[in-house]
Protein backbone atom coordinates (compact mmCIF):
# COMPACT_ATOMS: atom_id res chain seq x y z
CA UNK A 1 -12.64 -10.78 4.69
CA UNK A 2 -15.08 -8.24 2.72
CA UNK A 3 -13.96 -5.38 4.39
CA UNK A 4 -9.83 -5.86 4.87
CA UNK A 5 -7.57 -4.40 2.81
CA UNK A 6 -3.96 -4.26 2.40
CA UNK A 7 -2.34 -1.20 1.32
CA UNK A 8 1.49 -1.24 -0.02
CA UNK A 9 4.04 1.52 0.63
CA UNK A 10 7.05 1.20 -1.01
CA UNK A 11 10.30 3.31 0.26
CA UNK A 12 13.38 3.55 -1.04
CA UNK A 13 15.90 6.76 0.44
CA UNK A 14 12.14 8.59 1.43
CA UNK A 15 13.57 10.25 4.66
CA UNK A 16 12.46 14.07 3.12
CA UNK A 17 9.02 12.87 2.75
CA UNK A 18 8.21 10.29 4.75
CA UNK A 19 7.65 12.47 8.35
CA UNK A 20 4.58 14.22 6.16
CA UNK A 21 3.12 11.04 4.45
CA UNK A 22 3.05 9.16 7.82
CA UNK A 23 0.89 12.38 9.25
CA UNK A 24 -1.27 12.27 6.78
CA UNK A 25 -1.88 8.62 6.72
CA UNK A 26 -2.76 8.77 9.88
CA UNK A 27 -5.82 11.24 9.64
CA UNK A 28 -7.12 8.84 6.76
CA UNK A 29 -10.57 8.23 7.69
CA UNK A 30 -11.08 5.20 6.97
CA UNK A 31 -14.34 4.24 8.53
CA UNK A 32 -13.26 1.57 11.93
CA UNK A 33 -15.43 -1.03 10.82
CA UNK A 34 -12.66 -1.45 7.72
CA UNK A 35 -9.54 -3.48 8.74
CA UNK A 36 -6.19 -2.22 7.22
CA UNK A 37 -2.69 -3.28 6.92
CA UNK A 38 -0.51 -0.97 5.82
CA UNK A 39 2.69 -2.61 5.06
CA UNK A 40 5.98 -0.70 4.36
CA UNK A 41 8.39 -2.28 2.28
CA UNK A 42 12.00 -0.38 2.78
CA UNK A 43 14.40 -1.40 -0.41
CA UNK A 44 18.11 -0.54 -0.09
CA UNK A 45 17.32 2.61 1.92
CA UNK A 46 20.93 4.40 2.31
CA UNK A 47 19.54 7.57 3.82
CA UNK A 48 17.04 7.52 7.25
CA UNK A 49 14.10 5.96 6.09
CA UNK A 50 14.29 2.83 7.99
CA UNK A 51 14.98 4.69 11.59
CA UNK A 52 12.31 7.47 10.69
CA UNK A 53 9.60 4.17 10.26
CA UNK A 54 11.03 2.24 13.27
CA UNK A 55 10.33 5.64 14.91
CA UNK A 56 6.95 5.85 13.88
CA UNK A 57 5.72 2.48 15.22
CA UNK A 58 7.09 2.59 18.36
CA UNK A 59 4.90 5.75 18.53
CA UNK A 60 2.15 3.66 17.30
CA UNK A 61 2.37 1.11 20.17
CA UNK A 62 3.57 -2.28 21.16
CA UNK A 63 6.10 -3.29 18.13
CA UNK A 64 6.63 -7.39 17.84
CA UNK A 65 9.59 -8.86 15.75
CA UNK A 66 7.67 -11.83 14.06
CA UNK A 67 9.16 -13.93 11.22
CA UNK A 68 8.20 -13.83 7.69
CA UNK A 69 7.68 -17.20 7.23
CA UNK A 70 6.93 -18.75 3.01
CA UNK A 71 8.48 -18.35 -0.04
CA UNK A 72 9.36 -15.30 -1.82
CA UNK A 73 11.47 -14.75 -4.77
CA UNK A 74 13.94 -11.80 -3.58
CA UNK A 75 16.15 -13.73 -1.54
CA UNK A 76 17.96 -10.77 0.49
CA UNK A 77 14.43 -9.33 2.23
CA UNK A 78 14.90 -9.55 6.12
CA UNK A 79 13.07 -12.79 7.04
CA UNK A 80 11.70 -11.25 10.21
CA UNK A 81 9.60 -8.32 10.14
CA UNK A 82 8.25 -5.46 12.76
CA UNK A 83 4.51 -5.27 13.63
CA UNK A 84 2.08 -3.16 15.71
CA UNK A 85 -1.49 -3.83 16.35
CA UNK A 86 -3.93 -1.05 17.41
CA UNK A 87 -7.99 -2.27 16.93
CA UNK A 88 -8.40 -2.49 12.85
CA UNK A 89 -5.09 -1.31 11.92
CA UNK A 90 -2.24 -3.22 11.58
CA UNK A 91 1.03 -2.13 10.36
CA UNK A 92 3.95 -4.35 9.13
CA UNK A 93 7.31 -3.28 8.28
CA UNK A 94 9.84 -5.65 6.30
CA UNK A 95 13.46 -4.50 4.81
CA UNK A 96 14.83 -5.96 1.61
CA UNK A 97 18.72 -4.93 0.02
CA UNK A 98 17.03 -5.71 -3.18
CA UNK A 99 16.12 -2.42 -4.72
CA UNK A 100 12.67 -1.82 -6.71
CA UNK A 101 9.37 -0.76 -6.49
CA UNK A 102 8.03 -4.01 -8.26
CA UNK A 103 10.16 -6.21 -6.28
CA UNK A 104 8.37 -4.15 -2.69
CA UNK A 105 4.92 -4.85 -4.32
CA UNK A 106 5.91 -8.49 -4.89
CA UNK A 107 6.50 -8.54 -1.50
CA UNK A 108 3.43 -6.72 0.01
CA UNK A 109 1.39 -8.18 -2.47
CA UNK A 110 2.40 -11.68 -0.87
CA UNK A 111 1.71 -11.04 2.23
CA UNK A 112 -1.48 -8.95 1.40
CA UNK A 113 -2.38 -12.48 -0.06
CA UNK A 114 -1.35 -14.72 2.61
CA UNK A 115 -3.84 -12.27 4.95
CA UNK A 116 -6.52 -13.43 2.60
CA UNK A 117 -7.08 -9.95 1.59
CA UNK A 118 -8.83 -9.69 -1.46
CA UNK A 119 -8.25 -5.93 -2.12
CA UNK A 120 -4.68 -4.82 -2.23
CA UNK A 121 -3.61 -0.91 -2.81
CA UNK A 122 -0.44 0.91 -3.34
CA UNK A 123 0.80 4.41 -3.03
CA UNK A 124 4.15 5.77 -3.06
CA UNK A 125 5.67 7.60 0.05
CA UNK A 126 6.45 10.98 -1.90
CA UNK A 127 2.79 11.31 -2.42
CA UNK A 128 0.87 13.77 -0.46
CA UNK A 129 -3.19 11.94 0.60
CA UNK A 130 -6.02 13.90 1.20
CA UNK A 131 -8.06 12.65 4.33
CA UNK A 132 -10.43 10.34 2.21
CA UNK A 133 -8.34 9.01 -0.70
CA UNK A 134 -8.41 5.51 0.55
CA UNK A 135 -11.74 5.29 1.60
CA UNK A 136 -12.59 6.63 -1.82
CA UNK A 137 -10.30 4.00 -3.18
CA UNK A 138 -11.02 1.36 -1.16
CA UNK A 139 -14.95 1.56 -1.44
CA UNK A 140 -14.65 1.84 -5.37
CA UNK A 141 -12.12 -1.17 -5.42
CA UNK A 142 -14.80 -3.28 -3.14
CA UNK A 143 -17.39 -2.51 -6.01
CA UNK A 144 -15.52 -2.92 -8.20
CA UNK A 145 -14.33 -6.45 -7.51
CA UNK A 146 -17.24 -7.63 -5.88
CA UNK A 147 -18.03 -9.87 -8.54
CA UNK A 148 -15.17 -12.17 -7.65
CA UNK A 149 -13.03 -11.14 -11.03
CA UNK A 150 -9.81 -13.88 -11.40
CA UNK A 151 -7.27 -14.01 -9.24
CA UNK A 152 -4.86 -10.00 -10.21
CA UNK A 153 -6.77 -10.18 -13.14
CA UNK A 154 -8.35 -6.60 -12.70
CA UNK A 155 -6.27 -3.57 -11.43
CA UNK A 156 -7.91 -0.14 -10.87
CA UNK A 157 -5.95 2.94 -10.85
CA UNK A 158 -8.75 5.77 -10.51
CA UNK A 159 -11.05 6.26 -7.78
CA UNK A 160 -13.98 6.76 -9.48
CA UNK A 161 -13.36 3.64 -11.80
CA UNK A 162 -12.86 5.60 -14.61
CA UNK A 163 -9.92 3.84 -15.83
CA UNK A 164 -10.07 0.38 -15.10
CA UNK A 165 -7.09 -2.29 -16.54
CA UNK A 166 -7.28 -5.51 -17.66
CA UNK A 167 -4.11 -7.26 -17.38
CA UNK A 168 -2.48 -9.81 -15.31
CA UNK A 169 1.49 -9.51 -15.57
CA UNK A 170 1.77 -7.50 -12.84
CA UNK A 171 4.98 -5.62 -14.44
CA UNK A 172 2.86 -4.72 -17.73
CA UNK A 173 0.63 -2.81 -15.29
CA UNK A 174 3.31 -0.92 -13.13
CA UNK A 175 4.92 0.21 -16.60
CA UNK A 176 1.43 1.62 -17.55
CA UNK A 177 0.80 3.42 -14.14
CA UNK A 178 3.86 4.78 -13.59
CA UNK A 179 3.34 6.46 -17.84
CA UNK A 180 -0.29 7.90 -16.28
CA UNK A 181 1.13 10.14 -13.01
CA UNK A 182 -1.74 12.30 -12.82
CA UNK A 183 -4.24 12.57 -10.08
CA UNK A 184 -5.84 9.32 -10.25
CA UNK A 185 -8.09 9.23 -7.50
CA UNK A 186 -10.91 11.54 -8.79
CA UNK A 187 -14.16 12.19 -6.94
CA UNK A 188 -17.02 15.03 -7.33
CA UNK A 189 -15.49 17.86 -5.85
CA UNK A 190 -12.45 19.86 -5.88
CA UNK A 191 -9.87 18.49 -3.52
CA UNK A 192 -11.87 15.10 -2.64
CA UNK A 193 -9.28 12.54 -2.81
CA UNK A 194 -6.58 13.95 -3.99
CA UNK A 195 -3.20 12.16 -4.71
CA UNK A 196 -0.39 13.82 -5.57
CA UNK A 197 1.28 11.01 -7.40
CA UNK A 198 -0.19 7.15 -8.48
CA UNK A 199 -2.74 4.98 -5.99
CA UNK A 200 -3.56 1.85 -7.43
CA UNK A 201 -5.60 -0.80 -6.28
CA UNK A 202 -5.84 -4.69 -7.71
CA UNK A 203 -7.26 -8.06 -6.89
């Protein structure tokens, strides 16, 4: 499980820029040898968000209904959830009524777990991604946490490490992210994995 990795989306009423921030995840290039699950988390959507995902797997290819099987603490999340599977990518969509971006981590971050991923990241659907940001990410998160730290003990929020938390009430450290919205993935040059809003990656 060295090289899987989980990243979260979160999307709540997203339906203005979710069309670009599915493009652009899509020309990540995140090297094939690297197996990721993206997993969108939809929380009381009212606007077209859910359709304009549904949309985009069927594009992706063969879309099973599995169920979402486990404990969880928001009680209203769908208890089935949609899934394509194309070589190293996997994508998983599951709907809750509960609004809340910690409540969608919560969620991703339990499955993330359950796929014995030891590397989970999140970034936010208004957020434009350069081509490498998650590579960047990812291979400074596998360094980082290579050492086997305790279980969500150590959360990074810059690419290049610069800015590494200790902290392990997962709420603490969404309070502190979302105070920090500047580009946090920061590599060498000008432009090299850029994000326009928060990425954050934790154990």
């Amino acid at each position: 499980g060295d090289s899987y990795f989980t990243l979260i989306v979160p999307i709540y009423n997203e339906e203005n820029s979710l069309p670009s921030f599915l493009g652009t995840l899509m020309l990540s290039d995140v090297p094939s040898t690297v197996n990721m699950q993206v997993i969108f988390v939809s929380n009381a959507c009212t606007d077209m968000s859910v359709d304009i995902l549904r949309a985009f797997l069927s594009d992706l290819g063969n879309v099973e209904t599995r169920d979402v099987v486990g404990e969880f603490t928001d009680q209203s999340m769908d208890r089935c959830c949609a899934v394509v599977e194309r070589d190293h990518f996997t994508c998983i969509h599951i709907n809750t009524s509960t609004a809340g971006k910690a409540n969608a981590l919560r969620i991703g971050n339990t499955l993330a777990y359950r796929s014995g991923h030891l590397i989970t990241m999140s970034i936010d659907a208004n957020n434009f991604i350069e081509p490498d940001a998650i590579r960047i990410m990812f291979s400074h998160a596998h360094r980082a946490f290579r050492g086997k730290p305790e279980s969500h003990d150590t959360v990074l929020y810059s690419g290049v490490g610069r800015e590494s938390v200790k902290g392990s009430k997962g709420e603490g450290l969404l309070a502190k992210i979302s105070t920090n919205r500047r580009h946090l993935v920061e590599a060498g040059g000008a432009g090299e994995g850029g994000v326009g809003g928060a990425m954050v990656a934790w154990n």
